[in-house]
C-alpha atoms as a PDB file:
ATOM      1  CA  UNK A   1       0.000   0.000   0.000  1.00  0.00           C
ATOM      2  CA  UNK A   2       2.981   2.005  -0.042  1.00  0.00           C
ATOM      3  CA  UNK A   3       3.134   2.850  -3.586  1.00  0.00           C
ATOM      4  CA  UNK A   4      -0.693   5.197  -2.801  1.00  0.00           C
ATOM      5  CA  UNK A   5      -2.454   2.524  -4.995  1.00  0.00           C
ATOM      6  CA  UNK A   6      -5.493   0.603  -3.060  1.00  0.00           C
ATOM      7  CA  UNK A   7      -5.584  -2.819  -3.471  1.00  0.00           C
ATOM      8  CA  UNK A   8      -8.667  -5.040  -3.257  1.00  0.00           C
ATOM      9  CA  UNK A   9      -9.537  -5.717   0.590  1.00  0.00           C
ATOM     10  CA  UNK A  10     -12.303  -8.101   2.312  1.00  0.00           C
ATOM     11  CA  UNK A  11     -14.576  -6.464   4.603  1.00  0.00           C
ATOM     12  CA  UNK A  12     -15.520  -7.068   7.853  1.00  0.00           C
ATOM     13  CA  UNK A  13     -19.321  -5.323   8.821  1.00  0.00           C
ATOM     14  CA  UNK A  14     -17.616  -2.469  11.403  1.00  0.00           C
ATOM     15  CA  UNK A  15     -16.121  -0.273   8.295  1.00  0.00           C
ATOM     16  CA  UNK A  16     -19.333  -0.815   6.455  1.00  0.00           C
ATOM     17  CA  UNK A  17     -21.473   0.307   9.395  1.00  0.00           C
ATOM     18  CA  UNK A  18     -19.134   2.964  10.348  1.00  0.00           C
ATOM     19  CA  UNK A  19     -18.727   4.676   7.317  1.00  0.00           C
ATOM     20  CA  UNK A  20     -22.377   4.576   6.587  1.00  0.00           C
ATOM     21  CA  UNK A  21     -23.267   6.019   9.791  1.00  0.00           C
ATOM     22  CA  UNK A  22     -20.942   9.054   9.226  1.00  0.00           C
ATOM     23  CA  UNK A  23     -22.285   9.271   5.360  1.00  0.00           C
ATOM     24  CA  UNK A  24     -18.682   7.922   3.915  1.00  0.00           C
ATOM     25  CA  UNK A  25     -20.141   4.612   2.558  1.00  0.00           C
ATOM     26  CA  UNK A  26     -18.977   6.057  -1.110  1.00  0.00           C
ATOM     27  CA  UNK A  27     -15.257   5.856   0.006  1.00  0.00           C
ATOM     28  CA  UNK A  28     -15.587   2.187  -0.094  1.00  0.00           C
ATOM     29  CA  UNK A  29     -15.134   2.453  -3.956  1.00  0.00           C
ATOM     30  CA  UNK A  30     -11.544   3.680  -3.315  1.00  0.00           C
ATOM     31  CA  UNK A  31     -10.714  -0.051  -3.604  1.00  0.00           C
ATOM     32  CA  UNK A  32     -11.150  -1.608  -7.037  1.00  0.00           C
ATOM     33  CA  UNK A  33     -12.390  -4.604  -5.586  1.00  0.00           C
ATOM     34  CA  UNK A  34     -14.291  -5.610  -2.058  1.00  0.00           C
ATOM     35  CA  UNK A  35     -15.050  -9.013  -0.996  1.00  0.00           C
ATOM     36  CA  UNK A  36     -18.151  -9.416   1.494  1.00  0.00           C
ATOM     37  CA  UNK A  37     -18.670 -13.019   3.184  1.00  0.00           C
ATOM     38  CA  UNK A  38     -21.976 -14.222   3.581  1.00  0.00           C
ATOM     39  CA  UNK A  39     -22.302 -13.657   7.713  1.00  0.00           C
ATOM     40  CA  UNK A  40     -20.755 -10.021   6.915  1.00  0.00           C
ATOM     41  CA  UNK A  41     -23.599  -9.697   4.821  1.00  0.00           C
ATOM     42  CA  UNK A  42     -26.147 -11.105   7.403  1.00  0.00           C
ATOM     43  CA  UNK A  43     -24.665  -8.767   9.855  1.00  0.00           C
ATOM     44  CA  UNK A  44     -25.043  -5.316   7.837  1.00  0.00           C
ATOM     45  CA  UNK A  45     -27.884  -6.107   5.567  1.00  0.00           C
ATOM     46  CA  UNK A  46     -29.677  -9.006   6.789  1.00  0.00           C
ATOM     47  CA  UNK A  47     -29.968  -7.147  10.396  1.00  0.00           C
ATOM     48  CA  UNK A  48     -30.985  -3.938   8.677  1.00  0.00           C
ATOM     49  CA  UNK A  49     -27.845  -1.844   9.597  1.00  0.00           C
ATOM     50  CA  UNK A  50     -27.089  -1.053   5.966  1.00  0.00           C
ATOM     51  CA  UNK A  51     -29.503  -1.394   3.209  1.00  0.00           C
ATOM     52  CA  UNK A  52     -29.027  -3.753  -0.106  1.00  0.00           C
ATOM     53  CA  UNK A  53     -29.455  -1.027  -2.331  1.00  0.00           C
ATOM     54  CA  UNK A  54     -26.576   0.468  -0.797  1.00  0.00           C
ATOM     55  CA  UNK A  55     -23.828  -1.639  -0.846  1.00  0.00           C
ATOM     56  CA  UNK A  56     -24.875  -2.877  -3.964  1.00  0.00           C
ATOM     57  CA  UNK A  57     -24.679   0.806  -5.539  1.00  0.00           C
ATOM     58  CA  UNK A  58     -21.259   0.552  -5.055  1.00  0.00           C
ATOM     59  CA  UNK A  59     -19.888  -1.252  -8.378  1.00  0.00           C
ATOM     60  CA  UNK A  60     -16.855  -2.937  -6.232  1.00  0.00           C
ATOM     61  CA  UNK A  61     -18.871  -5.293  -4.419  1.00  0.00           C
ATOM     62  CA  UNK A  62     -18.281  -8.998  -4.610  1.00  0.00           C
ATOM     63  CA  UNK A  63     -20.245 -11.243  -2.115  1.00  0.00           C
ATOM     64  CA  UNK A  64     -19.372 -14.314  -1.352  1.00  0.00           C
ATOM     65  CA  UNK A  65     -20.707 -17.796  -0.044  1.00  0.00           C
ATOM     66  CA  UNK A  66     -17.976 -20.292   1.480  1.00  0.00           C
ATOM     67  CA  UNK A  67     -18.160 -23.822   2.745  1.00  0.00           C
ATOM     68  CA  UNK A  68     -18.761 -24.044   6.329  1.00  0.00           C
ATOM     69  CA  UNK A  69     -16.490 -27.274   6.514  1.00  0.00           C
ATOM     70  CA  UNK A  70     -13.167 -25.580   5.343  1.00  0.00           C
ATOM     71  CA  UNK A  71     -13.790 -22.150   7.053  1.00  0.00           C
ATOM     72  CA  UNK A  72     -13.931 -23.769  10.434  1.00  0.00           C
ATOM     73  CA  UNK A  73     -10.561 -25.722   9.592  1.00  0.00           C
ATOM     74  CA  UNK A  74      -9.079 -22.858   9.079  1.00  0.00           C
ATOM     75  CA  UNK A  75     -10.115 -21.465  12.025  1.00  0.00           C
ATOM     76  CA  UNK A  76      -9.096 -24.270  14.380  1.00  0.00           C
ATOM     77  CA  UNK A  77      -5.777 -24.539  12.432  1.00  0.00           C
ATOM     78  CA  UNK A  78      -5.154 -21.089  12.649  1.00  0.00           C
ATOM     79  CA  UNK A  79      -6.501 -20.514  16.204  1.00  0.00           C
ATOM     80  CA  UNK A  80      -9.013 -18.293  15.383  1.00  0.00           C
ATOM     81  CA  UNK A  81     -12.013 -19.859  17.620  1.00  0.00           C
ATOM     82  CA  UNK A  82     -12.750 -16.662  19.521  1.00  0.00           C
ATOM     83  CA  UNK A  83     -13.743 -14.296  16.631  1.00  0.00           C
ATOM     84  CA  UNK A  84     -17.065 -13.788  15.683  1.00  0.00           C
ATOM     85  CA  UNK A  85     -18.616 -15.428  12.446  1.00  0.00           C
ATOM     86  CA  UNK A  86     -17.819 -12.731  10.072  1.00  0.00           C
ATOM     87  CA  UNK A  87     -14.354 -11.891  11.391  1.00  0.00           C
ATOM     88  CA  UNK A  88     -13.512 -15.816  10.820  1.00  0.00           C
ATOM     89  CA  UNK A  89     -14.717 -15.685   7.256  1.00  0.00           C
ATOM     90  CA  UNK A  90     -13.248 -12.595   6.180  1.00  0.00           C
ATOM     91  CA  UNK A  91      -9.788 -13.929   7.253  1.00  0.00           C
ATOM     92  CA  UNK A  92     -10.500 -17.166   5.711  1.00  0.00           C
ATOM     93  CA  UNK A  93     -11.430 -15.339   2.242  1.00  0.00           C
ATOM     94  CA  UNK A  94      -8.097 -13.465   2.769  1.00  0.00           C
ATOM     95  CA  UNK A  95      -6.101 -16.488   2.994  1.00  0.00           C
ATOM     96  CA  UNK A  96      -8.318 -18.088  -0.215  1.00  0.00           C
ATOM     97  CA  UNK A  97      -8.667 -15.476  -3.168  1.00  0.00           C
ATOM     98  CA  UNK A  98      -5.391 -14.209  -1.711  1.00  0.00           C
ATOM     99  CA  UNK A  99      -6.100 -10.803  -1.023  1.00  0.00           C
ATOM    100  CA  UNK A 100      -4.013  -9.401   1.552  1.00  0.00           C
ATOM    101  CA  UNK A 101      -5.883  -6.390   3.152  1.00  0.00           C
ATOM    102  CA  UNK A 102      -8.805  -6.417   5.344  1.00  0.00           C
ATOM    103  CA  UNK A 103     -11.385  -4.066   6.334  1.00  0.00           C
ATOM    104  CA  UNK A 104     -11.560  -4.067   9.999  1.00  0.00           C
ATOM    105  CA  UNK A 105     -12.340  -2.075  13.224  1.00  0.00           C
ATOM    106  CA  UNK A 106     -11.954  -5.277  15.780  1.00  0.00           C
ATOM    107  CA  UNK A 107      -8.900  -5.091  17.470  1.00  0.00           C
ATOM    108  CA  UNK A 108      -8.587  -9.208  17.783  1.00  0.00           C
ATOM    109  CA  UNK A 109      -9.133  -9.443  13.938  1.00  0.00           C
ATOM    110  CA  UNK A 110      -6.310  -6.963  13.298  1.00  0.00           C
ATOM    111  CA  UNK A 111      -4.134  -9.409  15.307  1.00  0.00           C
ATOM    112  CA  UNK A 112      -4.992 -11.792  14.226  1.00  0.00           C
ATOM    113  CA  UNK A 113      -5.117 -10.715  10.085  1.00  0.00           C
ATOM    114  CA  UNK A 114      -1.170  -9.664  11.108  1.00  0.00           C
ATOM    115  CA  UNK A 115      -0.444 -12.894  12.409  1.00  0.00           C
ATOM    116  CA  UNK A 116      -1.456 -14.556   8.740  1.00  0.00           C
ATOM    117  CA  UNK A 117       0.274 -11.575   7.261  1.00  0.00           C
ATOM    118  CA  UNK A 118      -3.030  -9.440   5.740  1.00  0.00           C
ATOM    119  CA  UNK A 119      -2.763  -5.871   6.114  1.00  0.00           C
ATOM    120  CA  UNK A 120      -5.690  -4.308   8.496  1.00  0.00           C
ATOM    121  CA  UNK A 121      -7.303  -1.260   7.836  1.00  0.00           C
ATOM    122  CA  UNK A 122     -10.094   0.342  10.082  1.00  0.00           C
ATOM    123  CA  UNK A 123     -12.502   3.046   9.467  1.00  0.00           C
ATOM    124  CA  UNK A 124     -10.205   6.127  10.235  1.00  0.00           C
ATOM    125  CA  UNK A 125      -7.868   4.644   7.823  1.00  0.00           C
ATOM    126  CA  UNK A 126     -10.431   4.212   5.018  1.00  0.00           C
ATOM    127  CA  UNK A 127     -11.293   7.908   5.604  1.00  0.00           C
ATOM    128  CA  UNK A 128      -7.708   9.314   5.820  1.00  0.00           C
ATOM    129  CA  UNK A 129      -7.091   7.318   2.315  1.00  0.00           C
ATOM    130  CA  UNK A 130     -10.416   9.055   0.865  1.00  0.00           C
ATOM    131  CA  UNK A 131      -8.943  12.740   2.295  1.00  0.00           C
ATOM    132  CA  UNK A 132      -5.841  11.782   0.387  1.00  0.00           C
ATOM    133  CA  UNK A 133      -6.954  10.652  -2.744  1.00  0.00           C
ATOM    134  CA  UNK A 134      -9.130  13.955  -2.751  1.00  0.00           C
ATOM    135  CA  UNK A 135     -12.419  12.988  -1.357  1.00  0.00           C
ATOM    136  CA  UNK A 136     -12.565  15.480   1.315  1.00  0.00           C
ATOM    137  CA  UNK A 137     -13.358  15.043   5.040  1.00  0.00           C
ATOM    138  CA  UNK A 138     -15.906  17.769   5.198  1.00  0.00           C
ATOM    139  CA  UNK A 139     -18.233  16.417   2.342  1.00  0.00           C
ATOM    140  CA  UNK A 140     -19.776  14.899   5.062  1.00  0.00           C
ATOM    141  CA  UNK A 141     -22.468  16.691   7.085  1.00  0.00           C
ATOM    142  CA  UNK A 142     -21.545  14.240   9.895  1.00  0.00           C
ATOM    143  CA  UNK A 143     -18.187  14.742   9.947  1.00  0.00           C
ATOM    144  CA  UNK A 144     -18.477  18.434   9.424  1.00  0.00           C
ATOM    145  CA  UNK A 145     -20.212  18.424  12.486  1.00  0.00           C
ATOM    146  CA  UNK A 146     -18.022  16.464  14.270  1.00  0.00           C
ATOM    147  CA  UNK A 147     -14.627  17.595  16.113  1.00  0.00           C
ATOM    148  CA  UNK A 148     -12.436  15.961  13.017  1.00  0.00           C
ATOM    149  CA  UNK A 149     -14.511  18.858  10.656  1.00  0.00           C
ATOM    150  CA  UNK A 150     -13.941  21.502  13.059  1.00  0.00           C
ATOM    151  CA  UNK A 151     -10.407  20.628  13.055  1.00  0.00           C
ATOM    152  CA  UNK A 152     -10.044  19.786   9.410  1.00  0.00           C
ATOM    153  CA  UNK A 153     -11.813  23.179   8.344  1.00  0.00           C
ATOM    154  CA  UNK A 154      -9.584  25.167  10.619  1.00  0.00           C
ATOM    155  CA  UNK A 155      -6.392  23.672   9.798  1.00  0.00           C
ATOM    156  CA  UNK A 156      -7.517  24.238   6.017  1.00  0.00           C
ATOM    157  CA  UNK A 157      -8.144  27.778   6.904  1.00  0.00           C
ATOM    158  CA  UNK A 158      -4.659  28.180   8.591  1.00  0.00           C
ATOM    159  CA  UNK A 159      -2.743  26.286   5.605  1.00  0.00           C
ATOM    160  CA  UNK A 160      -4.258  28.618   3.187  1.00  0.00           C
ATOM    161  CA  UNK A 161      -4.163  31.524   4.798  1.00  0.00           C
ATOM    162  CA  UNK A 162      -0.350  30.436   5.220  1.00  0.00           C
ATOM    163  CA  UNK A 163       0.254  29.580   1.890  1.00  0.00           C
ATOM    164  CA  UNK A 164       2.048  32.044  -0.326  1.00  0.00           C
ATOM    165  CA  UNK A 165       1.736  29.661  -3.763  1.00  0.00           C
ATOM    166  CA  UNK A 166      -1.631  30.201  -4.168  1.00  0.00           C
ATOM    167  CA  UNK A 167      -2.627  26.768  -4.213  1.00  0.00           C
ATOM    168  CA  UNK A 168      -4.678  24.893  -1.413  1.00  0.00           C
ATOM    169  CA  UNK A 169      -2.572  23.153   0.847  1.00  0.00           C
ATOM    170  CA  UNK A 170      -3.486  19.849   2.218  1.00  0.00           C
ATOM    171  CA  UNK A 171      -1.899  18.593   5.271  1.00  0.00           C
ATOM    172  CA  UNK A 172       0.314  15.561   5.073  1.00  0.00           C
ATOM    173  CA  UNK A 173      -1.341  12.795   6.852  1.00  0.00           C
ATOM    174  CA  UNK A 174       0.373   9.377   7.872  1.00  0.00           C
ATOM    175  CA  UNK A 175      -0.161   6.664   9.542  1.00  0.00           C
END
């Protein structure tokens, strides 16, 4: 991910609840491709948290059914019994279309996704990637709102009120 190009990812249901509740569901489609499990699916649509229509307006989408049988080998080989059933099949779809980035806010599933060597990225991440490729925290009326707007709007203020180019100045986040 160093070289500023996304790569596909699996996602877990936390960034797709996330970013839909703070109206950044769109920065999903930074990634060219993004696998969804079947019990990630059950856990955002099928429990009403994010609507069909939604995810499926974004032309990235791939959902995906698995056999029970191997997912839970791979969870008892790869000691992965305490994660919930969409956190087990996203790693599992990691490890089998070989995609090596995962969508996740869970703490345990980041460990665990580093332990199998697949790149975790949460949320905050997804957002700082969308600010970078151009998307704009503030297009939100959520975040705009929030203290991350305040603070994005006033440091925008300072940088171009600081700038003697001419040109809007972004600042350069990292993580």
């Amino acid at each position: 991910m160093g070289n500023g190009k996304l790569k596909p990812a699996v996602v877990d249901a936390g960034p797709i609840i996330h970013l839909k509740e703070i109206g950044c569901l769109s920065y999903l489609q930074l990634f060219p491709t993004l696998h969804i499990p079947d019990a990630v699916w059950s856990e955002t649509v099928g429990h009403g948290r994010v609507l069909k229509e939604e995810l499926t307006r974004l032309d990235n989408i791939q959902h995906h059914t698995l056999n029970n049988s191997d997912v839970e080998r791979f969870i008892k080989d790869n000691g992965c019994e305490d994660l919930d059933a969409g956190e087990r099949e996203c790693l599992y779809l990691c490890r089998e279309i070989r995609v090596p980035l995962i969508l996740t806010d869970d703490l345990a599933v980041r460990d665990a996704a580093k332990q199998l060597n697949i790149a975790p990225i949460g949320s905050l991440g997804v957002v700082v990637k969308a600010y970078h490729a151009g998307k704009g925290l503030i297009s939100s009326p959520v975040i705009q709102a929030s203290p991350v707007g305040r603070v994005e709007q006033r440091e925008t203020r300072r940088l171009n009120r600081d700038n003697t180019s001419g040109q809007i100045a972004r600042p350069d986040l990292h993580f």
